[in-house]
C-alpha atoms as a PDB file:
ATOM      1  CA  UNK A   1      -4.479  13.810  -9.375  1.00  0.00           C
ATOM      2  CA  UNK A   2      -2.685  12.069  -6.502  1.00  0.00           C
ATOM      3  CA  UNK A   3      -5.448  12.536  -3.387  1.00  0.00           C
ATOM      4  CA  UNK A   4      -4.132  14.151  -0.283  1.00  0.00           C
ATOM      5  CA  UNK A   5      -6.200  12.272   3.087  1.00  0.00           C
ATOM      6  CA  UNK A   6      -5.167  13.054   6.509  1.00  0.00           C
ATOM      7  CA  UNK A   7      -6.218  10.148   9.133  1.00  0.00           C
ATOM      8  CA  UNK A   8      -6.664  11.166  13.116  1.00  0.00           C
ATOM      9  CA  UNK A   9      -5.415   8.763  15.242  1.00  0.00           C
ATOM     10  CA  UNK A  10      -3.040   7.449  12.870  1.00  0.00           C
ATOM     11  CA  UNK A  11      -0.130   6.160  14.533  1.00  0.00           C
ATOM     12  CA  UNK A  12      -1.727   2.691  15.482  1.00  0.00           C
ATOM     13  CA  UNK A  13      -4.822   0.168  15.307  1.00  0.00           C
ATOM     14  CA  UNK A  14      -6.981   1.084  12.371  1.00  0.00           C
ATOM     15  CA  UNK A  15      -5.766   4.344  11.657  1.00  0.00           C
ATOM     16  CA  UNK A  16      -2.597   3.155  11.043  1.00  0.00           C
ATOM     17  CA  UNK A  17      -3.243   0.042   9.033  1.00  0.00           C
ATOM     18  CA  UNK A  18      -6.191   2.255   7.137  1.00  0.00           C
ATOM     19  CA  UNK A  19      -2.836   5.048   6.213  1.00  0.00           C
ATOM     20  CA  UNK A  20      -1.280   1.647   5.181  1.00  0.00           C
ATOM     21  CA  UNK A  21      -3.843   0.822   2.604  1.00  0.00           C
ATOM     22  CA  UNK A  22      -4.212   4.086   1.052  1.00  0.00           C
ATOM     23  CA  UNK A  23      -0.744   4.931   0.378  1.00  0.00           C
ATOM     24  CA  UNK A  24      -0.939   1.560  -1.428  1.00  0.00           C
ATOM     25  CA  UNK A  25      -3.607   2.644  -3.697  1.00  0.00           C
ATOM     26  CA  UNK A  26      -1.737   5.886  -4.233  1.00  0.00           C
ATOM     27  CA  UNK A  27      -3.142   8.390  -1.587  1.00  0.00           C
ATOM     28  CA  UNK A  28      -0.608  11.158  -0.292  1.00  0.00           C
ATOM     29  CA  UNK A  29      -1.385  10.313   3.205  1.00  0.00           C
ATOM     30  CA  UNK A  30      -1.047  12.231   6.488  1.00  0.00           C
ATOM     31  CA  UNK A  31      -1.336  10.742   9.651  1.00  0.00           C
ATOM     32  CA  UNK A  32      -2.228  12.828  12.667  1.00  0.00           C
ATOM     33  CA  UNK A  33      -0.967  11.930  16.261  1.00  0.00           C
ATOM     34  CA  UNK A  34      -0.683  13.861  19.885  1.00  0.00           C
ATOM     35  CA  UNK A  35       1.817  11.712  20.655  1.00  0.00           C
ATOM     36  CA  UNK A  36       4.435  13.225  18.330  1.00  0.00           C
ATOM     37  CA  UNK A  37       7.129  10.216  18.552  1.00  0.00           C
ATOM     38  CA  UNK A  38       4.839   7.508  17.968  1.00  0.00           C
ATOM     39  CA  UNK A  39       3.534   9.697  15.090  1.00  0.00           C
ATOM     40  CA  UNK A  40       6.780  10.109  13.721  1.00  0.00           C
ATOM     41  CA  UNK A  41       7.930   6.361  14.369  1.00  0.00           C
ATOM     42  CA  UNK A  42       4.886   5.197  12.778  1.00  0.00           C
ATOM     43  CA  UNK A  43       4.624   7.600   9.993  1.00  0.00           C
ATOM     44  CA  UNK A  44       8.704   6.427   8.701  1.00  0.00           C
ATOM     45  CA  UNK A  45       7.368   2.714   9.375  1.00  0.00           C
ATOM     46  CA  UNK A  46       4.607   3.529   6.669  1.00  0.00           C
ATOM     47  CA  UNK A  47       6.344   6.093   4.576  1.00  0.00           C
ATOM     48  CA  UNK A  48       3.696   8.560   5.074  1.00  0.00           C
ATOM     49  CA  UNK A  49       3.425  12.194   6.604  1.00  0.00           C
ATOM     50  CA  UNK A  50       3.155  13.215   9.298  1.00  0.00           C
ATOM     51  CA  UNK A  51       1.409  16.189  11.158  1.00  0.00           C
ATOM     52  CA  UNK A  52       0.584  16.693  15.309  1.00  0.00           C
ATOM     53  CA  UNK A  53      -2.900  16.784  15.768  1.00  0.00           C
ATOM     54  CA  UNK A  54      -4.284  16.429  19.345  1.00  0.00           C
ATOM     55  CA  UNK A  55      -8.202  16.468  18.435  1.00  0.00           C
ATOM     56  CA  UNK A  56      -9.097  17.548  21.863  1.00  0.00           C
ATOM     57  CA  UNK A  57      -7.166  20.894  21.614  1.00  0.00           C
ATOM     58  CA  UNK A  58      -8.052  23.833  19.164  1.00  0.00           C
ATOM     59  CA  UNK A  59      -4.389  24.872  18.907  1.00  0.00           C
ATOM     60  CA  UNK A  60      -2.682  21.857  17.371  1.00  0.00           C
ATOM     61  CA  UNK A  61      -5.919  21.625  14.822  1.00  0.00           C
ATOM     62  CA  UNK A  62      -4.982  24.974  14.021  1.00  0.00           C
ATOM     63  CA  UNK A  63      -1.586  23.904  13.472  1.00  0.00           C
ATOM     64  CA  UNK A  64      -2.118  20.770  11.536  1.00  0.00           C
ATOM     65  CA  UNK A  65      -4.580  22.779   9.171  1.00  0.00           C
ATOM     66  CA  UNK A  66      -1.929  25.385   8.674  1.00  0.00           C
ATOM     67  CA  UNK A  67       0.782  22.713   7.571  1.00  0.00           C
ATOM     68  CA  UNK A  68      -1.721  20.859   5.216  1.00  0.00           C
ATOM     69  CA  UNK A  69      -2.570  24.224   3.481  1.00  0.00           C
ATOM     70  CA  UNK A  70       0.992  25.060   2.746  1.00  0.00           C
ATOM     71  CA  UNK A  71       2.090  22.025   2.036  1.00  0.00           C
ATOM     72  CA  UNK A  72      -1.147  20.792  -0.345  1.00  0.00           C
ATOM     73  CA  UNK A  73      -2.968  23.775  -0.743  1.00  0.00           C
ATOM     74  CA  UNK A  74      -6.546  21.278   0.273  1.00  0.00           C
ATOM     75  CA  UNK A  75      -7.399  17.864   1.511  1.00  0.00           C
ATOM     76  CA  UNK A  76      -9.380  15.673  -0.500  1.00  0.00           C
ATOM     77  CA  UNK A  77     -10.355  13.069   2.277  1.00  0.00           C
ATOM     78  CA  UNK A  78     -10.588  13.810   5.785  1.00  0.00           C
ATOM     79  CA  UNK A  79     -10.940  10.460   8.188  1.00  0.00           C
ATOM     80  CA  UNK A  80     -11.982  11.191  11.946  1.00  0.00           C
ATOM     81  CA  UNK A  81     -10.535   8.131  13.443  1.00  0.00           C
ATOM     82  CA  UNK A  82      -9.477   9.024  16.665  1.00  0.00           C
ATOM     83  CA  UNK A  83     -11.413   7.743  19.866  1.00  0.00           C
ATOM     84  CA  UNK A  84     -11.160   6.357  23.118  1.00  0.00           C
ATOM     85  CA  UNK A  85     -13.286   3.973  25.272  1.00  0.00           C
ATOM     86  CA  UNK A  86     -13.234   5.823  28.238  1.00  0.00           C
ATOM     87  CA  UNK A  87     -12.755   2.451  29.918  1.00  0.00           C
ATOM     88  CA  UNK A  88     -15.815  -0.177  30.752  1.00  0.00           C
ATOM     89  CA  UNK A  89     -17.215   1.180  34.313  1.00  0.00           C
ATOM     90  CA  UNK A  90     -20.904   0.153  34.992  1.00  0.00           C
ATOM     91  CA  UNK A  91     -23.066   3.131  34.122  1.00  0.00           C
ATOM     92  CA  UNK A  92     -24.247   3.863  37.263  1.00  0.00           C
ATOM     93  CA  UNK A  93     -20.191   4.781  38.794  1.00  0.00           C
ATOM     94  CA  UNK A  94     -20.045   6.761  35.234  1.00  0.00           C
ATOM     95  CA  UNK A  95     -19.596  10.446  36.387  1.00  0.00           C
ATOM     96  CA  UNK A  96     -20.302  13.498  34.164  1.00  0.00           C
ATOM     97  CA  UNK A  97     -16.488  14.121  33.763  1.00  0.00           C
ATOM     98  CA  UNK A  98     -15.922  10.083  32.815  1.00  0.00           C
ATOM     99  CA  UNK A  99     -18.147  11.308  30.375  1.00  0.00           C
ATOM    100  CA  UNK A 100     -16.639  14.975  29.316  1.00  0.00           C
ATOM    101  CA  UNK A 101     -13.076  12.764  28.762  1.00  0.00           C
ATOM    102  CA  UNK A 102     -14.596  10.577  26.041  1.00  0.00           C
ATOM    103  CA  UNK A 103     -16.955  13.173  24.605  1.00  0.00           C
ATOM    104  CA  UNK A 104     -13.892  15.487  24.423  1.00  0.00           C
ATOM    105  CA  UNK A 105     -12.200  13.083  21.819  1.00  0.00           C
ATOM    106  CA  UNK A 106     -15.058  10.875  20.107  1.00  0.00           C
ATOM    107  CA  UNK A 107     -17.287  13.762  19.617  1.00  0.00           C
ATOM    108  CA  UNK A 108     -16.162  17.457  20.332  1.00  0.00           C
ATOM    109  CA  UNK A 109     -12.769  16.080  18.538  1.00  0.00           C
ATOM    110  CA  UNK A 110     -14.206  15.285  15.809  1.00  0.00           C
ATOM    111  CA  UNK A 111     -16.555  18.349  15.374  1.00  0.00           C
ATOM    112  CA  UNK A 112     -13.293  20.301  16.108  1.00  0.00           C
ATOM    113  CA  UNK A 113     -11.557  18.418  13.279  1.00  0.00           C
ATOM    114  CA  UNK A 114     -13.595  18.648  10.232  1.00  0.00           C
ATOM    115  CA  UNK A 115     -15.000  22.256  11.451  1.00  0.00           C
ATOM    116  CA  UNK A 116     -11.301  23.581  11.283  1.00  0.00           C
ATOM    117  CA  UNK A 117     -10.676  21.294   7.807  1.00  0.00           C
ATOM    118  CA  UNK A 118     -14.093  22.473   5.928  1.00  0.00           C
ATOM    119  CA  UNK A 119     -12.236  25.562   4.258  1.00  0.00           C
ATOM    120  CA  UNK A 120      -9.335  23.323   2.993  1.00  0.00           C
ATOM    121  CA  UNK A 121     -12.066  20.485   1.963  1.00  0.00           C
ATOM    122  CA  UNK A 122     -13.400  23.106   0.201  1.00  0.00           C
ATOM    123  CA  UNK A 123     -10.441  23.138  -2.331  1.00  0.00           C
ATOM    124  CA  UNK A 124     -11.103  20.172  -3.440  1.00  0.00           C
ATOM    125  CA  UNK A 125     -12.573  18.852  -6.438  1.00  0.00           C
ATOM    126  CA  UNK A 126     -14.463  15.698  -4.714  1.00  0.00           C
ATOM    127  CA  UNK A 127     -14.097  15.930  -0.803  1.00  0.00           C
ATOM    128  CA  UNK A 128     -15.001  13.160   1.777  1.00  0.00           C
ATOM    129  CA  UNK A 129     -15.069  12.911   4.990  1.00  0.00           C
ATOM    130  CA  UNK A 130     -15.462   9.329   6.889  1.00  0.00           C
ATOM    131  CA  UNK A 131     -16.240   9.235  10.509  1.00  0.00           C
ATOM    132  CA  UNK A 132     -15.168   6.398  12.140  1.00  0.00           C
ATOM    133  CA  UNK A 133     -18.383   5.108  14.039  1.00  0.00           C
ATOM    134  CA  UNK A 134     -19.302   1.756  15.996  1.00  0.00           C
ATOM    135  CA  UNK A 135     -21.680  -1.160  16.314  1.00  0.00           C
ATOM    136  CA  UNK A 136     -22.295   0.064  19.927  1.00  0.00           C
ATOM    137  CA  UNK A 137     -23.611   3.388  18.633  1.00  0.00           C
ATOM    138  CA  UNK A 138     -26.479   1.555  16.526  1.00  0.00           C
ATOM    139  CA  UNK A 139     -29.508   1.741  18.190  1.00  0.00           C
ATOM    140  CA  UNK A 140     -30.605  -1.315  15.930  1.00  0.00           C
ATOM    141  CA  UNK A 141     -27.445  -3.595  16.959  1.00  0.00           C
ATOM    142  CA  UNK A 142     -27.291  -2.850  20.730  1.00  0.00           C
ATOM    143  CA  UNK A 143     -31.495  -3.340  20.753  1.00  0.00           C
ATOM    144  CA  UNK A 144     -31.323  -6.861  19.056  1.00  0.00           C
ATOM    145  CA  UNK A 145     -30.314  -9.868  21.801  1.00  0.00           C
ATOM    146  CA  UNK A 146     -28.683 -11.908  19.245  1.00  0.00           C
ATOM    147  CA  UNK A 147     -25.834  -9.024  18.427  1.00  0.00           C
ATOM    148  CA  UNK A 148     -23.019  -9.304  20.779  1.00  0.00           C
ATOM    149  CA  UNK A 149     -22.956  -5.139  20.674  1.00  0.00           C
ATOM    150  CA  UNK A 150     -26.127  -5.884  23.005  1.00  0.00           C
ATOM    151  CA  UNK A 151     -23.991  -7.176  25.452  1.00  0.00           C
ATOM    152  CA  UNK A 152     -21.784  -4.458  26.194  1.00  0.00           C
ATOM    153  CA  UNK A 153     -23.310  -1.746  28.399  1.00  0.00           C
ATOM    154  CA  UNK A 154     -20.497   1.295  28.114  1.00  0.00           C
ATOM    155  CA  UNK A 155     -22.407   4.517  28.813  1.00  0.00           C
ATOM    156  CA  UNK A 156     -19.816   7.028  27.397  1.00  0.00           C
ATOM    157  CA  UNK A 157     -18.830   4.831  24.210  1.00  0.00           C
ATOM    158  CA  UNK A 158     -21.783   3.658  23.014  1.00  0.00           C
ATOM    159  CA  UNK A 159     -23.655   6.990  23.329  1.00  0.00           C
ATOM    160  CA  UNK A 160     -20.557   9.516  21.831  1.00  0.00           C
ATOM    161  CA  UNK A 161     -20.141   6.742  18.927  1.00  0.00           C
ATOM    162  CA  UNK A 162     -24.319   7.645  18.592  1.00  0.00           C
ATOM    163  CA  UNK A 163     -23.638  11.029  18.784  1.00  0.00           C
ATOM    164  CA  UNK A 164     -20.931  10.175  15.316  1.00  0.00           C
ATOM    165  CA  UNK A 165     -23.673   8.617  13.601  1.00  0.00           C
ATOM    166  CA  UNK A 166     -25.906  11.509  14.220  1.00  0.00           C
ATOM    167  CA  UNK A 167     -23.248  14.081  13.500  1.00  0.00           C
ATOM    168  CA  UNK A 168     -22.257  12.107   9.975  1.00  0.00           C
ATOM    169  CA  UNK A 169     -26.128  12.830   8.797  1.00  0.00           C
ATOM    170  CA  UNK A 170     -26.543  16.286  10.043  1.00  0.00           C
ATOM    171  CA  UNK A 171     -22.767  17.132   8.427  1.00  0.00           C
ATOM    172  CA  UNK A 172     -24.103  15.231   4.961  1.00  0.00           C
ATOM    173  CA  UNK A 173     -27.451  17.200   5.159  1.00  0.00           C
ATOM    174  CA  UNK A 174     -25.598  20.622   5.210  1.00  0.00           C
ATOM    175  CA  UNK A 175     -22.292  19.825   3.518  1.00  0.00           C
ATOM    176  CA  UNK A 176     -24.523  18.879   0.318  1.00  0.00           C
ATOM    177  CA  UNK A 177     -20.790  19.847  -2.160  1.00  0.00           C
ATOM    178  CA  UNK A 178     -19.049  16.817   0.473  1.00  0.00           C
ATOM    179  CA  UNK A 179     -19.406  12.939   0.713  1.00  0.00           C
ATOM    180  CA  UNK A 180     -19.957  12.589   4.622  1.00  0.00           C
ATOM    181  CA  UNK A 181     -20.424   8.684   5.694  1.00  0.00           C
ATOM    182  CA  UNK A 182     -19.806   6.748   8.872  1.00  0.00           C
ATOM    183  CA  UNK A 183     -18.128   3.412   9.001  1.00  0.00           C
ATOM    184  CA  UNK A 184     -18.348   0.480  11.617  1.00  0.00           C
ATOM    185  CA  UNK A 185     -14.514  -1.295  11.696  1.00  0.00           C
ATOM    186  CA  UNK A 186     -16.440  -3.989  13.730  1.00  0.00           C
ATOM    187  CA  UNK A 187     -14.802  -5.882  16.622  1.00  0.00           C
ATOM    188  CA  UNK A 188     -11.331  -5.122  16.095  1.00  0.00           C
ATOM    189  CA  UNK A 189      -8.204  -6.600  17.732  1.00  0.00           C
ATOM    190  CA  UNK A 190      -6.877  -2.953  18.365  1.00  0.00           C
ATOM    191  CA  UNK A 191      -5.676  -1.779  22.002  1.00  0.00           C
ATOM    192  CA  UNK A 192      -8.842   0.489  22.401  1.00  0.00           C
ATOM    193  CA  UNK A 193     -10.559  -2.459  23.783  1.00  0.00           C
ATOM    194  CA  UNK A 194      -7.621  -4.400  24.973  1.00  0.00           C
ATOM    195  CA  UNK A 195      -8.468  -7.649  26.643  1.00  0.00           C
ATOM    196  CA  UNK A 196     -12.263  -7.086  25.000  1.00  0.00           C
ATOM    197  CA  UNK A 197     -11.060  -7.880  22.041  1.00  0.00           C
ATOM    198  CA  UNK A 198      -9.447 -11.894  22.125  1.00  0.00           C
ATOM    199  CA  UNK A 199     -11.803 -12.846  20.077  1.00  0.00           C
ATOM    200  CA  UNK A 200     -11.555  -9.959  17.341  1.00  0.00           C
ATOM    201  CA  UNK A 201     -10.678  -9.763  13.837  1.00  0.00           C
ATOM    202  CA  UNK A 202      -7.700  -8.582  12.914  1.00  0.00           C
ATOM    203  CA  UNK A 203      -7.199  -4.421  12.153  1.00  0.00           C
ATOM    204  CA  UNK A 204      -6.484  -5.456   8.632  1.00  0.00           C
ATOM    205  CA  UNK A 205     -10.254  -6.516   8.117  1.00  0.00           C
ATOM    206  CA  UNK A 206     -11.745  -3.638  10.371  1.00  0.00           C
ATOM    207  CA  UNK A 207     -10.400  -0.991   7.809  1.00  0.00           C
ATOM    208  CA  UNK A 208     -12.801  -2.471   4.914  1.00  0.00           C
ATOM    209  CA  UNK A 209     -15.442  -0.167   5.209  1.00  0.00           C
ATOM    210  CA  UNK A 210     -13.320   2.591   6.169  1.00  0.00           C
ATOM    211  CA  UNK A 211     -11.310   2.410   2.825  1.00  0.00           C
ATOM    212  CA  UNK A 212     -14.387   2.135   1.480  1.00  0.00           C
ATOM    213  CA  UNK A 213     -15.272   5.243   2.094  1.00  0.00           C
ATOM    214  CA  UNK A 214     -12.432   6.933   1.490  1.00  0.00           C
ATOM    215  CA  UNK A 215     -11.978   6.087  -1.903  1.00  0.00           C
ATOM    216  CA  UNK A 216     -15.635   6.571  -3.414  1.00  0.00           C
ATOM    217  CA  UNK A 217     -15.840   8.330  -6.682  1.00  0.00           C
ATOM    218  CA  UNK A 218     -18.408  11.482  -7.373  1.00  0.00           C
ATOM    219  CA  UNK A 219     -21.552   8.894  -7.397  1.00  0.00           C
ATOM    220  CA  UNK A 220     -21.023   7.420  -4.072  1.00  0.00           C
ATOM    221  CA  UNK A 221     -22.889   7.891  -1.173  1.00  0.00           C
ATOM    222  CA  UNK A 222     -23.620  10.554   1.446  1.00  0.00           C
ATOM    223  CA  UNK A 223     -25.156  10.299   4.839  1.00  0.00           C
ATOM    224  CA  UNK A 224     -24.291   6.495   5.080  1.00  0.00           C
ATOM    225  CA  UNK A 225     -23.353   4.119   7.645  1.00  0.00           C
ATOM    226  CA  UNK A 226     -22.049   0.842   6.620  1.00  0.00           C
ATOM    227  CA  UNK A 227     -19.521  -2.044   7.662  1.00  0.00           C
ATOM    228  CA  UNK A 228     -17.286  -4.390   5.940  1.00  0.00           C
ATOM    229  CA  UNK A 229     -20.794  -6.239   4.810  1.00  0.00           C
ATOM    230  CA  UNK A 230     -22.751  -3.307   4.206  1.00  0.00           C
ATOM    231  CA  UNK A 231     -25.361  -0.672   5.097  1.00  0.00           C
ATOM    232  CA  UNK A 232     -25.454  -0.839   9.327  1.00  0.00           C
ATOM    233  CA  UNK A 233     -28.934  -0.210  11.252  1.00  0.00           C
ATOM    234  CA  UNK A 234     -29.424   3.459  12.532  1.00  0.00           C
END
């Protein structure tokens, strides 16, 4: 049976090349995107579907879950892609709503998403979500001097990409039917870092653990976080 995934934040960067690979391995993939032109554009580029999904607003999850469900009935694999950076100010300028603007999409967004998808997961005969994590959310990577993730001091990424780590175990301890992991795409060349990333490997290689994920069968694992080499430090 064909598997129906819906990716948010799908119209560029890893979300896009990620709905790229999966339609190749025979996914029926949606691709979710506030910007509803650039979803459109990109989902005709990759000959996917296409559904408006602003994470940050209860509304257009509603929406989105309401299309899925008529249209499939469930959704095997959910991937929580979307995120921002919130930009690179030093902590100490970082103001509670710097803060609220980043949480809003890396974290509440997320919770929003899979909270509104759980009943349609539910239809499903082997559902899996994948949270799209980070490096700078390890507490082992940003804690060891020879990482370069030690190096970047972002108070509003680093911590919601935490909080995805922790939410990806607490969703796999209750969600014990689901497969619930985290994945690190690694430095990517994507335009959520822009200039940060020069020296970044391509989008194309950042989607490895991502896919991963998405396509485990019934044995794989839950409660994981992992990059394109392996398991990651908590």
């Amino acid at each position: 049976m064909m598997k129906i995934t819906l990716i948010t934040g799908g119209n560029k960067g890893l979300g896009f090349e990620t709905a790229r690979v999966l339609k190749e391995q025979g996914h029926k993939v949606y691709i979710g995107s506030r910007n509803e032109q650039r979803g459109q554009q990109a989902a005709q580029q990759l000959g996917v579907d296409y559904v408006v999904l602003d994470v940050t607003d209860d509304n257009s999850v509603n929406n989105a879950v309401a299309t899925i469900k008529q249209q499939e009935g469930r959704l095997d694999v959910l991937i929580n892609n979307a995120g921002i950076s919130g930009g690179f100010t030093k902590p100490r300028d970082i103001t509670a709503n710097d803060m609220e603007e980043v949480y809003n999409t890396n974290v509440f967004g997320l919770v929003r998403v899979t909270n509104h998808f759980i009943p349609l997961l539910e239809k499903s005969d082997q559902p899996v979500i994948v949270n799209v994590s980070s490096g700078l959310g390890s507490f082992g990577m940003v804690t060891d001097a020879s990482k370069d993730e030690s190096k970047v001091n972002s108070l509003a990424y680093c911590s919601s990409k935490s909080a995805v780590t922790m939410l990806t175990v607490q969703y796999a301890n209750d969600l014990t039917h689901m497969q619930v992991n985290a994945a690190d795409p690694g430095s990517t060349n994507t335009d959520l870092v822009g200039d940060a990333s020069n020296n970044a490997k391509p989008a194309t290689e950042g989607i490895k653990p991502i896919v991963k994920l998405a396509t485990i069968d019934k044995d794989g694992p839950t409660g994981t976080f992992i990059d394109g080499n392996g398991p990651m430090p908590w």
